[in-house]
Protein backbone atom coordinates (compact mmCIF):
# COMPACT_ATOMS: atom_id res chain seq x y z
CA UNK A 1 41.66 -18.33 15.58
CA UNK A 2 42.02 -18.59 11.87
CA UNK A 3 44.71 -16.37 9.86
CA UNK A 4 43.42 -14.12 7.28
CA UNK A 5 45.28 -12.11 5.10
CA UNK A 6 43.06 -8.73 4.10
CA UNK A 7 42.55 -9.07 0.23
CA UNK A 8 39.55 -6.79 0.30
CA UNK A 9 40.67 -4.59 -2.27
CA UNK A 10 42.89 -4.19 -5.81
CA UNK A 11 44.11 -1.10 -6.96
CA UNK A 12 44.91 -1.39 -10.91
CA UNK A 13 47.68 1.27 -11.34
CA UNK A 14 48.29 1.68 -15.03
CA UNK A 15 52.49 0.99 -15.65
CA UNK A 16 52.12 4.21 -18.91
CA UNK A 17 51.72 6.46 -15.39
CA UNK A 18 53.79 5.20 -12.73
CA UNK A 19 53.64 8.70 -11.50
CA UNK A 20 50.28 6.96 -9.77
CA UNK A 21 52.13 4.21 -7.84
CA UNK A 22 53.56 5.93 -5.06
CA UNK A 23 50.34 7.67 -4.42
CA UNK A 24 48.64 3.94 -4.42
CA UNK A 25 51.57 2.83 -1.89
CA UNK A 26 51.08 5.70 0.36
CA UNK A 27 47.13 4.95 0.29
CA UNK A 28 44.48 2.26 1.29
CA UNK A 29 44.70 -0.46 -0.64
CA UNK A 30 45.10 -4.16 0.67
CA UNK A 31 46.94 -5.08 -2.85
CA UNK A 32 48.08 -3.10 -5.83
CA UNK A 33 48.74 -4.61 -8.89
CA UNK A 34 50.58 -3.17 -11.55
CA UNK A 35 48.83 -2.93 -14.41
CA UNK A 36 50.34 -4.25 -18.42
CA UNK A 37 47.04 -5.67 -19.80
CA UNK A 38 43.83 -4.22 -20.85
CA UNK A 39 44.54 -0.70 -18.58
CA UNK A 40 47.96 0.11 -21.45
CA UNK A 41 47.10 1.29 -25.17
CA UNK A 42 48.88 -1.00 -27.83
CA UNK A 43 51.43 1.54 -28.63
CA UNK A 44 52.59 2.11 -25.20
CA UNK A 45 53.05 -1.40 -24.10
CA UNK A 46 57.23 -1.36 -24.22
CA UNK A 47 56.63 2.03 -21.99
CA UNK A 48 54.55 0.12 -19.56
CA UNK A 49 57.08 -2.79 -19.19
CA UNK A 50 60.06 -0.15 -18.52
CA UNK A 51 58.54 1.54 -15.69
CA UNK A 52 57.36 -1.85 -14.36
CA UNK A 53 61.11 -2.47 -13.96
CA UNK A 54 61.89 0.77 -12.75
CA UNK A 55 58.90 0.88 -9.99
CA UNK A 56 59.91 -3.28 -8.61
CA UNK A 57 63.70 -2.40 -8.52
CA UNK A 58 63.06 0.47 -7.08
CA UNK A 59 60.55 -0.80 -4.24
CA UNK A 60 62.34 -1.87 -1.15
CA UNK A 61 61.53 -4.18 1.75
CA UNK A 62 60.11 -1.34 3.84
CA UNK A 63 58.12 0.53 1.86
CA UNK A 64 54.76 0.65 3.94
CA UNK A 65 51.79 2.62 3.07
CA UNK A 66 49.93 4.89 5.53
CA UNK A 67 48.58 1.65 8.06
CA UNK A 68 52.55 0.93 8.33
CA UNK A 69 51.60 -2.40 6.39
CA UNK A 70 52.88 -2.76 2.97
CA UNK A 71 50.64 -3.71 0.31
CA UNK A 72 50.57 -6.86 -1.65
CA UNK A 73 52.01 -6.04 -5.09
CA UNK A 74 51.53 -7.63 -8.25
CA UNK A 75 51.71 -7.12 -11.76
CA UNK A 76 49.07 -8.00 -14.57
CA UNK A 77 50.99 -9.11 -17.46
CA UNK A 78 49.32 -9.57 -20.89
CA UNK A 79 48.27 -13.20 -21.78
CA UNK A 80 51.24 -15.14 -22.00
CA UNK A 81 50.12 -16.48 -25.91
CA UNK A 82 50.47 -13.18 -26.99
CA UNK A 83 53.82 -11.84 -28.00
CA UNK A 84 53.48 -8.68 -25.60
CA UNK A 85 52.71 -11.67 -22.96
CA UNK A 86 55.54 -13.04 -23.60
CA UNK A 87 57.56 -9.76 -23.27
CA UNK A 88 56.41 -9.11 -19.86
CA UNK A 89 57.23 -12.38 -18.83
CA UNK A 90 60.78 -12.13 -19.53
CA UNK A 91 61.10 -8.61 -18.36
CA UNK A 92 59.37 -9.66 -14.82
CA UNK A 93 61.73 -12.66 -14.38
CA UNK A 94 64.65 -11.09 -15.07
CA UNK A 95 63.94 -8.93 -11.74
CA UNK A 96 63.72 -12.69 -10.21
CA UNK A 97 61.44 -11.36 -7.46
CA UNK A 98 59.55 -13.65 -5.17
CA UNK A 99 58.19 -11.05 -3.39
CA UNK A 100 55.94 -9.32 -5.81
CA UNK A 101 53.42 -11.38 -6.95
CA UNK A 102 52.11 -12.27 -10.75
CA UNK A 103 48.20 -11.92 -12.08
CA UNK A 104 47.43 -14.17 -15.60
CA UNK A 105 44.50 -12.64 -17.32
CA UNK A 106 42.47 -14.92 -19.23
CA UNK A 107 43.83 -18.33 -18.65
CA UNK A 108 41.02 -20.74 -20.06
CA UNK A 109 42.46 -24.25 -19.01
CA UNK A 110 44.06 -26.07 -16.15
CA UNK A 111 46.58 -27.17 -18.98
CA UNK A 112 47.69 -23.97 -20.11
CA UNK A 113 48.12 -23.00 -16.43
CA UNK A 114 50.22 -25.81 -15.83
CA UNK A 115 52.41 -25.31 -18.82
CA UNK A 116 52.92 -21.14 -17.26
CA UNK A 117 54.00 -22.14 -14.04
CA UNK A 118 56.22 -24.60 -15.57
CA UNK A 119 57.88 -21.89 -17.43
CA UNK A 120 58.19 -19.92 -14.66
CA UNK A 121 59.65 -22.31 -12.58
CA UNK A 122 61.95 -22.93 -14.81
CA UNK A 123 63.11 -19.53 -14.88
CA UNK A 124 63.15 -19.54 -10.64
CA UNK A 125 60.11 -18.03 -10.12
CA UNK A 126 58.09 -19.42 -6.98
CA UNK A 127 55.94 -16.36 -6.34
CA UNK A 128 52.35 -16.04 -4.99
CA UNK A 129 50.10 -16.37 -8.78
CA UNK A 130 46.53 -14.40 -9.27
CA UNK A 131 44.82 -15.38 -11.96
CA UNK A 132 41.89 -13.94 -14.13
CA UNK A 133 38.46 -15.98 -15.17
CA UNK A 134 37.56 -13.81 -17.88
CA UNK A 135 36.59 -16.41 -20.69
CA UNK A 136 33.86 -19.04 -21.71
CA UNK A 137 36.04 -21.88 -21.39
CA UNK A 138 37.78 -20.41 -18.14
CA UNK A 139 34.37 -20.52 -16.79
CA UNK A 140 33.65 -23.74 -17.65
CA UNK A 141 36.88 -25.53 -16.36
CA UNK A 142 37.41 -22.81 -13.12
CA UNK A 143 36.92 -25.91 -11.01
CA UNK A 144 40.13 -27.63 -12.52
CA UNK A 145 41.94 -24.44 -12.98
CA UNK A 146 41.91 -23.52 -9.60
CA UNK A 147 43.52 -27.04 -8.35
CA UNK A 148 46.02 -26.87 -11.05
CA UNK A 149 48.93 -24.76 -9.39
CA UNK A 150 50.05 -24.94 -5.65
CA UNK A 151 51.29 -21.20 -6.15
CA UNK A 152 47.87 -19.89 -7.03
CA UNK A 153 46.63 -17.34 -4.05
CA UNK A 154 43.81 -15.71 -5.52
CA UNK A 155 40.92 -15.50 -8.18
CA UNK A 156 39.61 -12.64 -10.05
CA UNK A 157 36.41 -12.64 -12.14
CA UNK A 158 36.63 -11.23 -14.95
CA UNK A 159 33.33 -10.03 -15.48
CA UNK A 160 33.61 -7.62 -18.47
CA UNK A 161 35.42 -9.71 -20.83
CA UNK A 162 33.00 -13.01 -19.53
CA UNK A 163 29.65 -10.59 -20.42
CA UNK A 164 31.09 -10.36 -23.96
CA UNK A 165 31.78 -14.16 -24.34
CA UNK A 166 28.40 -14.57 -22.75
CA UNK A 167 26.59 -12.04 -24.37
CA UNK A 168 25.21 -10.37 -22.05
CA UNK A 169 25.09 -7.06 -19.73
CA UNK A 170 27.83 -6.76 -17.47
CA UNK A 171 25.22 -5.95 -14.74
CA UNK A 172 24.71 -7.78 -11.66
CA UNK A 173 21.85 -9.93 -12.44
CA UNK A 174 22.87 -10.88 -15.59
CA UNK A 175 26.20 -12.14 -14.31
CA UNK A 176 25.23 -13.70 -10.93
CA UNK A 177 25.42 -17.28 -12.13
CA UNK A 178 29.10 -16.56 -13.61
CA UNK A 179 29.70 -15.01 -10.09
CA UNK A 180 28.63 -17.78 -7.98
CA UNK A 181 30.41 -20.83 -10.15
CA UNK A 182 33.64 -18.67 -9.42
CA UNK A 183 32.59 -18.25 -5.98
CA UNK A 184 31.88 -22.30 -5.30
CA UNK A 185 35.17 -23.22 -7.37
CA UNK A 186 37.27 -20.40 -5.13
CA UNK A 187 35.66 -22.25 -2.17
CA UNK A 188 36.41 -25.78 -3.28
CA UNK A 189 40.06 -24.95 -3.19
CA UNK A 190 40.50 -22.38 -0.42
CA UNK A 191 41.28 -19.44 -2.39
CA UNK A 192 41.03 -16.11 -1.71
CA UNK A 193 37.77 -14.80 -4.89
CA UNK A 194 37.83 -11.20 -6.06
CA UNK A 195 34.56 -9.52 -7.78
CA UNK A 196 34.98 -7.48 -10.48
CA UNK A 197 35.97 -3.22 -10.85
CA UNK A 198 32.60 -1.31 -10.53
CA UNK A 199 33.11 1.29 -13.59
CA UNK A 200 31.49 4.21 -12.58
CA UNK A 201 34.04 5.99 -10.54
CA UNK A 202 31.51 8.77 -9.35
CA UNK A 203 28.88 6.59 -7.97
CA UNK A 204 29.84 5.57 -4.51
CA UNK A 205 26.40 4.94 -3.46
CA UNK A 206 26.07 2.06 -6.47
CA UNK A 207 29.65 0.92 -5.83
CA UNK A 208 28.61 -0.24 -2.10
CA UNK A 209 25.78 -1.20 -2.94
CA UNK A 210 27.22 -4.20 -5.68
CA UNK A 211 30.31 -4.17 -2.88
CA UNK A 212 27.91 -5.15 0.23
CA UNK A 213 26.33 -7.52 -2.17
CA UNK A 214 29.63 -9.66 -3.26
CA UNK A 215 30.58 -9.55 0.05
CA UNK A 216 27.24 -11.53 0.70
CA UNK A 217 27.66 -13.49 -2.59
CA UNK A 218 30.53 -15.11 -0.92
CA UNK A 219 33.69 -12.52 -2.33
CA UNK A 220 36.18 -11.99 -0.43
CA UNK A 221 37.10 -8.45 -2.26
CA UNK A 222 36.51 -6.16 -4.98
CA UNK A 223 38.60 -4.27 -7.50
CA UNK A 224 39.21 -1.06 -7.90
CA UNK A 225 40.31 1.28 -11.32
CA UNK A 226 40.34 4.51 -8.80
CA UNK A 227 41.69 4.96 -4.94
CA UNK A 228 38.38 7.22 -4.07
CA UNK A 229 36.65 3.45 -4.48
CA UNK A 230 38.77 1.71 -1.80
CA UNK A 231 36.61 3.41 1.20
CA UNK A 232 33.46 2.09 0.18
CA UNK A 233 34.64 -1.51 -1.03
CA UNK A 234 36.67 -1.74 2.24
CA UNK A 235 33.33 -0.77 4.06
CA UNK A 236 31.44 -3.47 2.65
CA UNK A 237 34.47 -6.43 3.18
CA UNK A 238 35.26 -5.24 6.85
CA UNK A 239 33.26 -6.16 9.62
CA UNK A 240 31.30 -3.55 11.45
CA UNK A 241 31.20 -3.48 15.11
CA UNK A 242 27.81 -4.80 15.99
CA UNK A 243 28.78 -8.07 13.91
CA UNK A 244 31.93 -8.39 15.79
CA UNK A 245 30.31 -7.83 19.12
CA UNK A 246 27.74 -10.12 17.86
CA UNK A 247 30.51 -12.63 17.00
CA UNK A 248 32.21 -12.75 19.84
CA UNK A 249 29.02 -13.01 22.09
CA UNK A 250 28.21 -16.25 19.62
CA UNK A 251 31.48 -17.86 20.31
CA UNK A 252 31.66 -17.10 24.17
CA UNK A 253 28.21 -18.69 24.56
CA UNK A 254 29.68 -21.88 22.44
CA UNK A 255 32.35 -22.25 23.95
CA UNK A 256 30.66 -22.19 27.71
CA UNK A 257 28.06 -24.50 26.37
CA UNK A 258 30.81 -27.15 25.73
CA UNK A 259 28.14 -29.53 24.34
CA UNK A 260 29.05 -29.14 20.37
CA UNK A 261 25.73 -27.34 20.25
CA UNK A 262 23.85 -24.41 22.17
CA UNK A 263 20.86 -21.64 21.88
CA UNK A 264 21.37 -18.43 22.14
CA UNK A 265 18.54 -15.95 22.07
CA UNK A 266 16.43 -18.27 20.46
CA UNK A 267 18.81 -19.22 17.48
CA UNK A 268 20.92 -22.52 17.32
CA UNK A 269 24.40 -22.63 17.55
CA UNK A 270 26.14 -25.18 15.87
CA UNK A 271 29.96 -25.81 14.54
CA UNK A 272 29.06 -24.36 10.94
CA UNK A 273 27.35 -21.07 12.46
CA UNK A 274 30.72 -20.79 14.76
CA UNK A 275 32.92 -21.05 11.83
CA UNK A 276 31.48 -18.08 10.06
CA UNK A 277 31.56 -16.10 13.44
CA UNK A 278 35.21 -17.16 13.92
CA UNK A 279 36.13 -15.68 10.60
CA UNK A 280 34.21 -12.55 11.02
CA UNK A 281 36.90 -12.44 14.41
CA UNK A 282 39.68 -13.18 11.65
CA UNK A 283 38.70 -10.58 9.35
CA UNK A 284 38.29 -7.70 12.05
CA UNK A 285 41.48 -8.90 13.91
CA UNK A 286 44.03 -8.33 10.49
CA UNK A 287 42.02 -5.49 10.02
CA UNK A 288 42.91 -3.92 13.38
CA UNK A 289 39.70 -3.96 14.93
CA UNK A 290 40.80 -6.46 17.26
CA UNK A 291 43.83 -7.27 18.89
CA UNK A 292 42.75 -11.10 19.77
């Protein structure tokens, strides 16, 4: 059995209110990542990096949310060219956590993510890294970018900032080759892909709807700027029962077959059909649908 860990969702919890991230611990969400970037007005950025120190020295080792699991934390600095990027830096290191992880938005080249980590190394940081494709030239080099840093856990696309560089819609369609070069890089490597925040906080219906689709894409989660939109993204990135019972009826009949290849109710069964069923199994086994 493979090991998963569940990154099917990312809460974005604003640092201006931390009044919002105990309600995010106490909730849902797989990961919640503390937000310095785009989510914080100019003149509130020193405000934002306070209470991110206040809210990491204040988080201890067993603070668990309502599944008894903690979530993953992070925290989305600004880009670290910037001089506010370079302020968060220095504020997160000082905490010299490696428990709470670090997201770098718009990071364009394997060099410049080389010459980050290096920095942070430096400074004793050895932390799980999440990183942002948000940018032409990201997009271009994601392939290289993605093998450039041993630390580097997880991908998310960036997909309102790459519609602007594109010039286009940040709409599905428009986006879907952006999507699946992400997708095929994040695969290359091994890493854990994100999709992007769905913006329209009232429509649940269209938020599963573009969920269930990245799921199929080849995602392995979704973002979220609100918890009400962790129930449906969780729905789509979870495995529902029939496919579990459908997996585990694949593998069974593999496994008895022990000939590297069987049928089963008319469809072939081969080692690339049992690897997807084996991590649908993963996937429903960290999320507690299955004890085995």
């Amino acid at each position: 059995m493979i090991k998963i860990r569940l990154r099917r969702s990312l809460l974005f919890v604003p640092a201006n209110r931390p009044e919002l991230f105990d309600k995010a611990l106490a909730g849902p969400a797989d990961m919640i990542c503390i937000e310095l970037e785009d989510g914080v007005g100019p003149e509130q950025k020193d405000l934002a990096r306070e209470n991110m120190l206040t809210l990491l020295a204040g988080l201890s080792a067993d603070n668990t949310g309502k599944r008894g699991t903690r979530a993953e934390i992070l925290v989305r600095v600004n880009h670290p060219g910037t001089a506010a990027g370079q302020g968060d830096l220095s504020a997160f290191l000082s905490l010299q956590t490696r428990s709470v992880g670090l997201m770098l938005p718009k990071i364009s080249t394997a060099d410049e993510l080389r010459s980050v980590e290096h920095h942070l190394q430096a400074h004793g940081f050895d932390g799980p890294l999440f990183l942002l494709i948000e940018t032409n030239q990201g997009l271009e080099d994601c392939f290289d970018i993605l093998r450039a840093s041993s630390l580097l856990k997880m991908v998310l696309f960036g997909g309102i900032d790459l519609a602007s560089a594109l010039r286009c819609a940040p709409d599905w369609q428009p986006l879907l080759y952006a999507r699946q070069r992400l997708i095929h890089a994040a695969a290359s490597t091994g890493l854990d892909v994100m999709d992007m925040p769905y913006l329209n906080i009232a429509d649940k219906d269209g938020l599963l709807h573009e969920a269930q689709a990245a799921a199929h894409t080849g995602f392995t989660g979704k973002a979220a700027i609100h918890p009400a939109q962790l129930a449906p993204i969780h729905q789509a990135f979870t495995p529902a029962e029939n496919d579990i019972c459908h997996a585990e009826k694949v593998v069974a009949a593999y496994q008895q077959a022990q000939a590297g290849v069987t049928v089963l109710e008319g469809r072939l069964v081969e080692k690339p059909v049992i690897d997807r069923m084996m991590r649908i199994l993963a996937l429903a086994k960290a999320a507690g649908l299955r004890s085995r």
